[in-house]
C-alpha atoms as a PDB file:
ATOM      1  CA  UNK A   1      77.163-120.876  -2.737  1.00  0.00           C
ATOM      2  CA  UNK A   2      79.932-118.639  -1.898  1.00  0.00           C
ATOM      3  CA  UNK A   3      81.747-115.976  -3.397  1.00  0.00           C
ATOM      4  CA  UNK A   4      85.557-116.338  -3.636  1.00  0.00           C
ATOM      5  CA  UNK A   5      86.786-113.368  -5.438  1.00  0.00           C
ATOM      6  CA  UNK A   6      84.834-110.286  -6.467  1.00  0.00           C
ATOM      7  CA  UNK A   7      86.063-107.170  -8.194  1.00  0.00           C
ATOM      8  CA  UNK A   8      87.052-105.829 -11.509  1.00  0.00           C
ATOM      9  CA  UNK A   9      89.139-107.732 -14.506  1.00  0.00           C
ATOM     10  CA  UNK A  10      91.940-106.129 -15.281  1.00  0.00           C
ATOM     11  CA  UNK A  11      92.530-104.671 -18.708  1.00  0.00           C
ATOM     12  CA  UNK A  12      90.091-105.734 -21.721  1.00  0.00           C
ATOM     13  CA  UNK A  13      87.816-109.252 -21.922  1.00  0.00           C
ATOM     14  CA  UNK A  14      87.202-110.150 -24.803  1.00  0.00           C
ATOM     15  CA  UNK A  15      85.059-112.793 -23.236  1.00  0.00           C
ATOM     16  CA  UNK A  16      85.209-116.782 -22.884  1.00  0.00           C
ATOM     17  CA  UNK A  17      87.274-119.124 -25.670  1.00  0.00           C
ATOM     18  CA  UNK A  18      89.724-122.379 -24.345  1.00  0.00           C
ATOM     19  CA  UNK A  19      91.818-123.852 -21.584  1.00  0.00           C
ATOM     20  CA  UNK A  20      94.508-121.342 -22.182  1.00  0.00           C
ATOM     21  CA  UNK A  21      92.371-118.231 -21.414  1.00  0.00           C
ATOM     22  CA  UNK A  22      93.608-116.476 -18.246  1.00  0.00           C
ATOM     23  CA  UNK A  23      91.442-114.069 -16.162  1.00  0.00           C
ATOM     24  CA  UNK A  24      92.966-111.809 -13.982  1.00  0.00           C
ATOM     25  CA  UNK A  25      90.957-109.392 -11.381  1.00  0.00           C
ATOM     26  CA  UNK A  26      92.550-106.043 -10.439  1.00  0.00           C
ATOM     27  CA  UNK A  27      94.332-107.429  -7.158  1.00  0.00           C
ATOM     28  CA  UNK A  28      96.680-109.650  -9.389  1.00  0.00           C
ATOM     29  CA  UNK A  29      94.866-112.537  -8.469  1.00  0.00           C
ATOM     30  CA  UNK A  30      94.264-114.970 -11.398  1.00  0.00           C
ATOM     31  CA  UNK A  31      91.844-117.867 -12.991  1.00  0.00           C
ATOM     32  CA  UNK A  32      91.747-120.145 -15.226  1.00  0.00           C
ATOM     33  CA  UNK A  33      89.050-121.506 -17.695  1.00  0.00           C
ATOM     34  CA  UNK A  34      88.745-124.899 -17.108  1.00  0.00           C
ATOM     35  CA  UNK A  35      87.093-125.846 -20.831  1.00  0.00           C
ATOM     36  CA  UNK A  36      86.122-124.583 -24.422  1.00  0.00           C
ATOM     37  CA  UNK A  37      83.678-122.745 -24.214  1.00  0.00           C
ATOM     38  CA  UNK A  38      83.300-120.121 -26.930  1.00  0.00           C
ATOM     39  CA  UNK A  39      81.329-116.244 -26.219  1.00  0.00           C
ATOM     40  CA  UNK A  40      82.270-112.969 -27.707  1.00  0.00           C
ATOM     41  CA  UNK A  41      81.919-109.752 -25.692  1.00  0.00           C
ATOM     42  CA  UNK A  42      84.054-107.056 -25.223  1.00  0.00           C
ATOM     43  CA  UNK A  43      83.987-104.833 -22.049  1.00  0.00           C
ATOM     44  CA  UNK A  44      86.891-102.651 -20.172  1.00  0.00           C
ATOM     45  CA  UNK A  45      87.379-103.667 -16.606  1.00  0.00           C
ATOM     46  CA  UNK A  46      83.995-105.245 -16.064  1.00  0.00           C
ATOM     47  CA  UNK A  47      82.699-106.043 -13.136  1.00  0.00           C
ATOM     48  CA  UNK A  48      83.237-110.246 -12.291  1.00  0.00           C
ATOM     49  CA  UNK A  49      83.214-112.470  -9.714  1.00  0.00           C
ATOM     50  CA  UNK A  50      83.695-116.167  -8.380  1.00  0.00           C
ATOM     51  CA  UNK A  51      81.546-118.063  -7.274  1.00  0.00           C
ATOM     52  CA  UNK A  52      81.852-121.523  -5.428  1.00  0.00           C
ATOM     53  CA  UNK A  53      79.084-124.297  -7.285  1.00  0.00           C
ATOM     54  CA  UNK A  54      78.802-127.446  -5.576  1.00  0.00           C
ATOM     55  CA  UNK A  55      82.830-127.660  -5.404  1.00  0.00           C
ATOM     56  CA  UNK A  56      83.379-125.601  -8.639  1.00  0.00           C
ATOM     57  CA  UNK A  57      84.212-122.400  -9.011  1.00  0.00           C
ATOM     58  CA  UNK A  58      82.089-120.477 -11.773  1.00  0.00           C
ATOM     59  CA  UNK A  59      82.940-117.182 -12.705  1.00  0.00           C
ATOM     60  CA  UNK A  60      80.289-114.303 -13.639  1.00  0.00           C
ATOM     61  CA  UNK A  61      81.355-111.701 -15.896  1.00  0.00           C
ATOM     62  CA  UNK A  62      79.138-108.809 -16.169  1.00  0.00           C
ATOM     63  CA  UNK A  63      77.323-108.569 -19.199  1.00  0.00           C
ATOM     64  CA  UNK A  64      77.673-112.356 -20.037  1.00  0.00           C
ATOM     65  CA  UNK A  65      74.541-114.240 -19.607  1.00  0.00           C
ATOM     66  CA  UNK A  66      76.562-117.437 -18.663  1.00  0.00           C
ATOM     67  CA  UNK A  67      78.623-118.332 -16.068  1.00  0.00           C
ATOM     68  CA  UNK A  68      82.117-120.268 -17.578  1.00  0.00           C
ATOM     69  CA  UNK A  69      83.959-122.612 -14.988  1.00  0.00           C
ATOM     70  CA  UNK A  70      87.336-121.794 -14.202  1.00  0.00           C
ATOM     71  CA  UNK A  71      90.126-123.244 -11.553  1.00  0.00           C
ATOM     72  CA  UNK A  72      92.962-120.757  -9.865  1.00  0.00           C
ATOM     73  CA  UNK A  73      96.139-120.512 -11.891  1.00  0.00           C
END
């Protein structure tokens, strides 16, 4: 296990929904989800990070009990 990228998300989340959802952290740097996955939660700039799985990269959103995969885009 190894974290990748830690910081803060820039702008609002309104948490986890398709393929097309883009995350980007407050360095510009930005991720992908990799697969629907539907959760709800709204949160300014929260905390997040990403985490190397096994060969996958998983990102944790604060607040969010689960983890969503995600790839670089």
């Amino acid at each position: 296990m190894t974290i990748v990228q830690e910081g803060r998300l820039k702008g609002v989340f309104t948490g986890f929904k398709d393929q097309n959802t883009v995350f980007e952290f407050a360095n510009g740097r930005k991720w992908r989800q990799k697969s629907y996955r539907y959760m709800y939660r709204y949160a300014y700039r929260p905390e997040a990070k990403v985490i190397e799985e096994s060969g996958r990269y998983m990102l944790h959103v604060e607040g969010m009990n689960e983890a969503i995969e995600v790839r670089r885009a």
